[in-house]
Protein backbone atom coordinates (compact mmCIF):
# COMPACT_ATOMS: atom_id res chain seq x y z
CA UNK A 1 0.00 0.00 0.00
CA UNK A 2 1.35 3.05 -0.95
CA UNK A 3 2.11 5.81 2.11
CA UNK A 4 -0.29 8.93 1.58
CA UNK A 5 1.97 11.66 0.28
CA UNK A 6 0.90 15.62 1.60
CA UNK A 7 2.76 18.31 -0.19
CA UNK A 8 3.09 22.06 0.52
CA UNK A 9 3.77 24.60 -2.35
CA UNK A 10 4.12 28.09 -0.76
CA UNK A 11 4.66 29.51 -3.51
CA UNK A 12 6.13 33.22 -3.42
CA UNK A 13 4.92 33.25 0.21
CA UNK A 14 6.75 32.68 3.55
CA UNK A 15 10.18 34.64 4.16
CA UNK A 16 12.28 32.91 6.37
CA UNK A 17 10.60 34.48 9.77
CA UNK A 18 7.27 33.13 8.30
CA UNK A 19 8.36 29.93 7.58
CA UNK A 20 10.07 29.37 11.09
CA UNK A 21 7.47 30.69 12.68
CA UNK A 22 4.74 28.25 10.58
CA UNK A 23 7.16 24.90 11.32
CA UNK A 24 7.17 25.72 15.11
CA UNK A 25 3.27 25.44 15.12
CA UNK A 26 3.24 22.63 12.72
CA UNK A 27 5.63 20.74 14.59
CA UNK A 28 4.33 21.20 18.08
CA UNK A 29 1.32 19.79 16.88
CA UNK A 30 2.08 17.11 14.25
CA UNK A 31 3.24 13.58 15.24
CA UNK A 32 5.20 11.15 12.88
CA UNK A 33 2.46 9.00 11.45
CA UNK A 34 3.26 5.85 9.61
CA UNK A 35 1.27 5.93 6.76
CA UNK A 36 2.17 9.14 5.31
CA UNK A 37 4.74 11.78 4.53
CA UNK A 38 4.62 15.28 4.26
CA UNK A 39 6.42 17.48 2.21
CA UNK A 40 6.94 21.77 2.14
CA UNK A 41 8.24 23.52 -0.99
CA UNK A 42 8.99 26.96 0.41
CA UNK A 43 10.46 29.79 -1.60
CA UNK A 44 14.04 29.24 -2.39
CA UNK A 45 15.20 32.12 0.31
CA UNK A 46 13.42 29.96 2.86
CA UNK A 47 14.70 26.54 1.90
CA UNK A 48 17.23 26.21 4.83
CA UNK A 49 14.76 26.96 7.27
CA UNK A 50 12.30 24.10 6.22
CA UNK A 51 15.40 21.89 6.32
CA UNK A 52 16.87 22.58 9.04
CA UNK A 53 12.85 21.75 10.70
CA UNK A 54 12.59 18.44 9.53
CA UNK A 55 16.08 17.18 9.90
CA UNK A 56 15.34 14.82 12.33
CA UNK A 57 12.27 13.77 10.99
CA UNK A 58 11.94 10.97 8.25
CA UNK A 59 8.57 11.92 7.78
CA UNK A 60 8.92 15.20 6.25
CA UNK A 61 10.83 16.23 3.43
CA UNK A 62 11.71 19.84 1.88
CA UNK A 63 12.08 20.37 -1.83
CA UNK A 64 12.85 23.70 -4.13
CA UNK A 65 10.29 24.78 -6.59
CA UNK A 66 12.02 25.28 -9.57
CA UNK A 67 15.41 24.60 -10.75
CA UNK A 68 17.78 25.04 -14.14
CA UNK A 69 18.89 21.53 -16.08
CA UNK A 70 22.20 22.71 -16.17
CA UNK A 71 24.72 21.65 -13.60
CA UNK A 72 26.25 24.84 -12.91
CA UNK A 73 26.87 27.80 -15.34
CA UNK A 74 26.44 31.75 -15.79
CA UNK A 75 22.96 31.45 -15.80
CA UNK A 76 22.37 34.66 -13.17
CA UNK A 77 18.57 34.28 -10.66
CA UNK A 78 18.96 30.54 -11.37
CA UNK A 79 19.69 27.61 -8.68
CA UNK A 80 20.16 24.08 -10.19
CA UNK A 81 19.30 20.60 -8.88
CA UNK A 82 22.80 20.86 -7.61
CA UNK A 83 22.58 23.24 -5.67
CA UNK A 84 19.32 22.90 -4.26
CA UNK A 85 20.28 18.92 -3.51
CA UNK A 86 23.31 20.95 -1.65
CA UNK A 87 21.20 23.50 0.23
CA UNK A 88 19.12 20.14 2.02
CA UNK A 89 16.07 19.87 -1.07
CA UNK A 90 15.27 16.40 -0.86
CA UNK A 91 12.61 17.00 -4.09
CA UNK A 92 11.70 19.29 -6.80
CA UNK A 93 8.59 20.64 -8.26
CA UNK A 94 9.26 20.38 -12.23
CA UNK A 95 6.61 21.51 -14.64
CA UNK A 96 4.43 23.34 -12.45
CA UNK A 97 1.35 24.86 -14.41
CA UNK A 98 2.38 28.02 -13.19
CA UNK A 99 5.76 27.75 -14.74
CA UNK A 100 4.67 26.37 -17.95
CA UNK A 101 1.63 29.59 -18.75
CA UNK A 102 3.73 32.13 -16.66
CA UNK A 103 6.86 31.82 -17.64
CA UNK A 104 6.65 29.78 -21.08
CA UNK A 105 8.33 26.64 -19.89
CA UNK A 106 7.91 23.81 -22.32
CA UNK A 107 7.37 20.05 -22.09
CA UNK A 108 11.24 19.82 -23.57
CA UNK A 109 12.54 22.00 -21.04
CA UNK A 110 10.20 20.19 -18.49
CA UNK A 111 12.57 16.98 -19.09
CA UNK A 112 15.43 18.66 -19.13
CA UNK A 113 14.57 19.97 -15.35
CA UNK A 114 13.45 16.79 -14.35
CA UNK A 115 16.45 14.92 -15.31
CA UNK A 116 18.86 17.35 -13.79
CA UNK A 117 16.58 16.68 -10.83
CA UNK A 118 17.50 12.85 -11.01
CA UNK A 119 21.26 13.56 -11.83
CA UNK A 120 21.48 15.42 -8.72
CA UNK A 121 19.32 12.92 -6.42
CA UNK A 122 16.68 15.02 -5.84
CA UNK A 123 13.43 13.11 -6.31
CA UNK A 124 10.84 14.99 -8.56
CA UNK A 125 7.24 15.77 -8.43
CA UNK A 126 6.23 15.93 -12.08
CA UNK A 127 2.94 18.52 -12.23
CA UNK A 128 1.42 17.66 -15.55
CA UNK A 129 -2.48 19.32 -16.18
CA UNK A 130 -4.87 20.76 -18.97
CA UNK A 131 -6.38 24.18 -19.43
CA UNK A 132 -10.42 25.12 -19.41
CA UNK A 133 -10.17 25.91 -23.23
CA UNK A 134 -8.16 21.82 -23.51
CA UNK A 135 -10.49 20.16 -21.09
CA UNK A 136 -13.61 21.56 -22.81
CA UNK A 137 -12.14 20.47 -26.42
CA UNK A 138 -12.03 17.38 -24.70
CA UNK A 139 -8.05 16.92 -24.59
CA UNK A 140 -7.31 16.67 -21.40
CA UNK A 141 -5.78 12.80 -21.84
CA UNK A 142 -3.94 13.62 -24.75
CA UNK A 143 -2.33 16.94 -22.92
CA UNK A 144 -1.39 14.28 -20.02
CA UNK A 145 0.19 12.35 -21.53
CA UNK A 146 1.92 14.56 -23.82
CA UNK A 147 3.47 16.30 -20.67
CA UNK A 148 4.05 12.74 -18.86
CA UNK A 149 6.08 11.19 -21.67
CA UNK A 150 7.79 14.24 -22.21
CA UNK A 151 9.26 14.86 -18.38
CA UNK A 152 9.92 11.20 -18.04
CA UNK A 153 11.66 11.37 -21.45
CA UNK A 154 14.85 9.35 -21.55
CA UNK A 155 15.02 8.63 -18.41
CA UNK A 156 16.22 4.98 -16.84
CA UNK A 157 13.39 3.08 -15.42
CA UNK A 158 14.50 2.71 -12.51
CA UNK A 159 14.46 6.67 -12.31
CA UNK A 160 10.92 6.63 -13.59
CA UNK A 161 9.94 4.35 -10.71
CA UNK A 162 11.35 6.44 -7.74
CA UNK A 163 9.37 9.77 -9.20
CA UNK A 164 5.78 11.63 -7.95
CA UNK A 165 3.63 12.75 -10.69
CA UNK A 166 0.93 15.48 -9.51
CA UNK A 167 -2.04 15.99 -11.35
CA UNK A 168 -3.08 19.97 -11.36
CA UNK A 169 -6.13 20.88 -13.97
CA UNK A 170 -4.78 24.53 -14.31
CA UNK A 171 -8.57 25.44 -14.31
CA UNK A 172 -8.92 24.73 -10.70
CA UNK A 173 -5.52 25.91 -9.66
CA UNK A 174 -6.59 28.93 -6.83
CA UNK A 175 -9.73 29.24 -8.67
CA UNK A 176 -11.90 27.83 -5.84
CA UNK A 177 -12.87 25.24 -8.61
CA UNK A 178 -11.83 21.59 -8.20
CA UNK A 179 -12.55 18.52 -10.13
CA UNK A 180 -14.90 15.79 -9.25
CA UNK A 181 -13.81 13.00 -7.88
CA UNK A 182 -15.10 11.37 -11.11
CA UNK A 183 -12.73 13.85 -12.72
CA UNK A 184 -9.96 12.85 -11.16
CA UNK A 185 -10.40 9.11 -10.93
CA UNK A 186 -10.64 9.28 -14.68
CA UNK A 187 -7.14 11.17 -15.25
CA UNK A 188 -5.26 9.26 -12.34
CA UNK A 189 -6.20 6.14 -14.40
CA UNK A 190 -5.31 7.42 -17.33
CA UNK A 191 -1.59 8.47 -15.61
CA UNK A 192 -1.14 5.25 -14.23
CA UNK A 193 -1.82 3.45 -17.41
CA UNK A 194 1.05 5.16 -19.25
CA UNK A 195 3.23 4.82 -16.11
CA UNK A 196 2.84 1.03 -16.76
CA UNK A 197 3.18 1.51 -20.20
CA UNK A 198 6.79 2.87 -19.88
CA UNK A 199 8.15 0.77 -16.89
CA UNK A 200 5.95 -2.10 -16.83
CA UNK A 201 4.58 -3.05 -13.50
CA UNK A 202 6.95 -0.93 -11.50
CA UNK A 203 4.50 2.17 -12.74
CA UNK A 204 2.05 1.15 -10.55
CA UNK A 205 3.86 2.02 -7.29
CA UNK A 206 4.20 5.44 -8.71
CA UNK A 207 2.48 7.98 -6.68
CA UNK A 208 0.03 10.07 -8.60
CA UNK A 209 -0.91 13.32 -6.31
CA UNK A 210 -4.12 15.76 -6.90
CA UNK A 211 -3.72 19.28 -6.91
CA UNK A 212 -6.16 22.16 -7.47
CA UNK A 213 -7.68 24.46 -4.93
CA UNK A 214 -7.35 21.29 -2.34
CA UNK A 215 -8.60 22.34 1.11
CA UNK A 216 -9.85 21.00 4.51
CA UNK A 217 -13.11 21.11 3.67
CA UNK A 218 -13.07 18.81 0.07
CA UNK A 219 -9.70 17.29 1.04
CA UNK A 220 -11.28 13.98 2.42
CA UNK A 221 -13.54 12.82 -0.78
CA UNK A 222 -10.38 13.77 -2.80
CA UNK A 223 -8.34 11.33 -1.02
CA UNK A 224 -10.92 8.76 -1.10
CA UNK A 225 -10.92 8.72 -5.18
CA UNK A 226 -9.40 5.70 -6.33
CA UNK A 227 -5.99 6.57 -7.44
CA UNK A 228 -5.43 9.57 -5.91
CA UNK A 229 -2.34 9.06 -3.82
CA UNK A 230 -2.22 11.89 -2.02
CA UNK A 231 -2.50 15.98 -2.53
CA UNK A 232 -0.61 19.00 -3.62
CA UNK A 233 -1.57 21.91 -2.16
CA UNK A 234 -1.20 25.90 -3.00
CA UNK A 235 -2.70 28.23 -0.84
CA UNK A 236 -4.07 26.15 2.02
CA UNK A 237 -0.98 25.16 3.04
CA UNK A 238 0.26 28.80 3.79
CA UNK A 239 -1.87 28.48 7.34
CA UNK A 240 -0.72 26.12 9.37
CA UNK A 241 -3.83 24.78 11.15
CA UNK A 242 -5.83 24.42 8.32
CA UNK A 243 -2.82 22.33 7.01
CA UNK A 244 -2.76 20.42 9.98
CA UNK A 245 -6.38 19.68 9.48
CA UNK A 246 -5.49 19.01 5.29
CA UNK A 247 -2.26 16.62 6.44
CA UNK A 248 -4.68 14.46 9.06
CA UNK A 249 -6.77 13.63 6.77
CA UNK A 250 -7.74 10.27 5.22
């Protein structure tokens, strides 16, 4: 059974005061729980604090948001997998939604991250999603795995295997829309089925997250869709009892 997986993006939210200040409540109140692990993606300039949090916890992980697929370089504002993996990041966001319609990042440069993520042992969470305009043309499996194929790209198996993929409709992301269960069931399927069609069997223990406008209140019924493996979560997670409430659940 795979363990429920609970991850934080904060976004460009949380200076390093914030964030010290939110892992003190968190982590007065949260207990290790067996079943589960939680992860924070804080802004870069608040990375250290997250790590230095959960250092002696197995149970919670801290990743960087966005990284460059080179190793090193002149590349001035940017911070690679190398770095990051240097800095304490244990994981990467790659292929956010918000980096592919903000900033113009394609599916080839989406690989490219993700495998500078894997050269550098960070373990990536692979955001892969459709528009309104794509899901109401009725392409949202084709854009999924368009996106899927193309971060996982070239990659060894074995690397495949050891990723997170999280599935964020960009219509719901901080819309206050979210998709059905139904909705999601029927992409999470579709995920998994060309997971196993690239790695075999192995794709199965893939985790497949949900993300879009999660909160406490529909949080439960999303976690109860089959294949939904856990949740990635926007603005929710910037207040830290409400994602105490988000990271009990199910």
């Amino acid at each position: 059974m795979k363990a429920r997986l609970f991850a934080a993006n904060w976004k460009m939210h949380q200076a390093p005061a914030d964030a010290a200040a939110f892992m003190r409540t968190f982590l007065d109140q949260y207990t290790r729980q067996q079943d589960r692990r939680v992860l924070f993606f804080p802004p870069a300039v608040s990375l250290h604090v997250v790590v230095e949090a959960t250092r002696d916890r197995s149970d919670l992980g801290a990743g960087i948001q966005n990284l460059h697929w080179e190793d090193k370089g002149a590349f001035t504002g940017e911070t690679s997998a190398a770095l990051a993996r240097g800095a304490g990041a244990r994981y990467a966001l790659v292929g956010h939604s918000e980096r592919r319609q903000l900033f113009g990042e394609t599916d080839a440069q989406t690989g490219l991250k993700l495998a500078a993520a894997v050269r550098a042992g960070l373990t990536p969470v692979l955001c892969v999603g459709e528009t309104l305009a794509e899901r109401e043309a009725g392409e949202t499996l084709g854009v999924v795995a368009r996106q899927l194929r193309a971060g996982l790209a070239g990659l060894e198996p074995s690397a495949v295997a050891s990723a997170i993929v999280a599935y964020e409709p960009v219509w719901a992301i901080g819309s206050g829309r979210t998709a059905t269960p139904a909705d999601a069931a029927e992409v999470h399927q579709a995920i998994a089925a060309v997971l196993r069609a690239l790695i075999g069997e192995r794709g199965g223990a893939v985790p497949i997250l949900y993300g879009g406008s999660v909160n406490r209140a529909n949080v439960e019924a999303l976690l109860a869709t089959d294949g939904v493996d856990g949740v990635l979560v926007g603005g929710a997670s910037l207040d830290a009892e409400q994602w105490l409430a988000i990271v009990r659940a199910g």
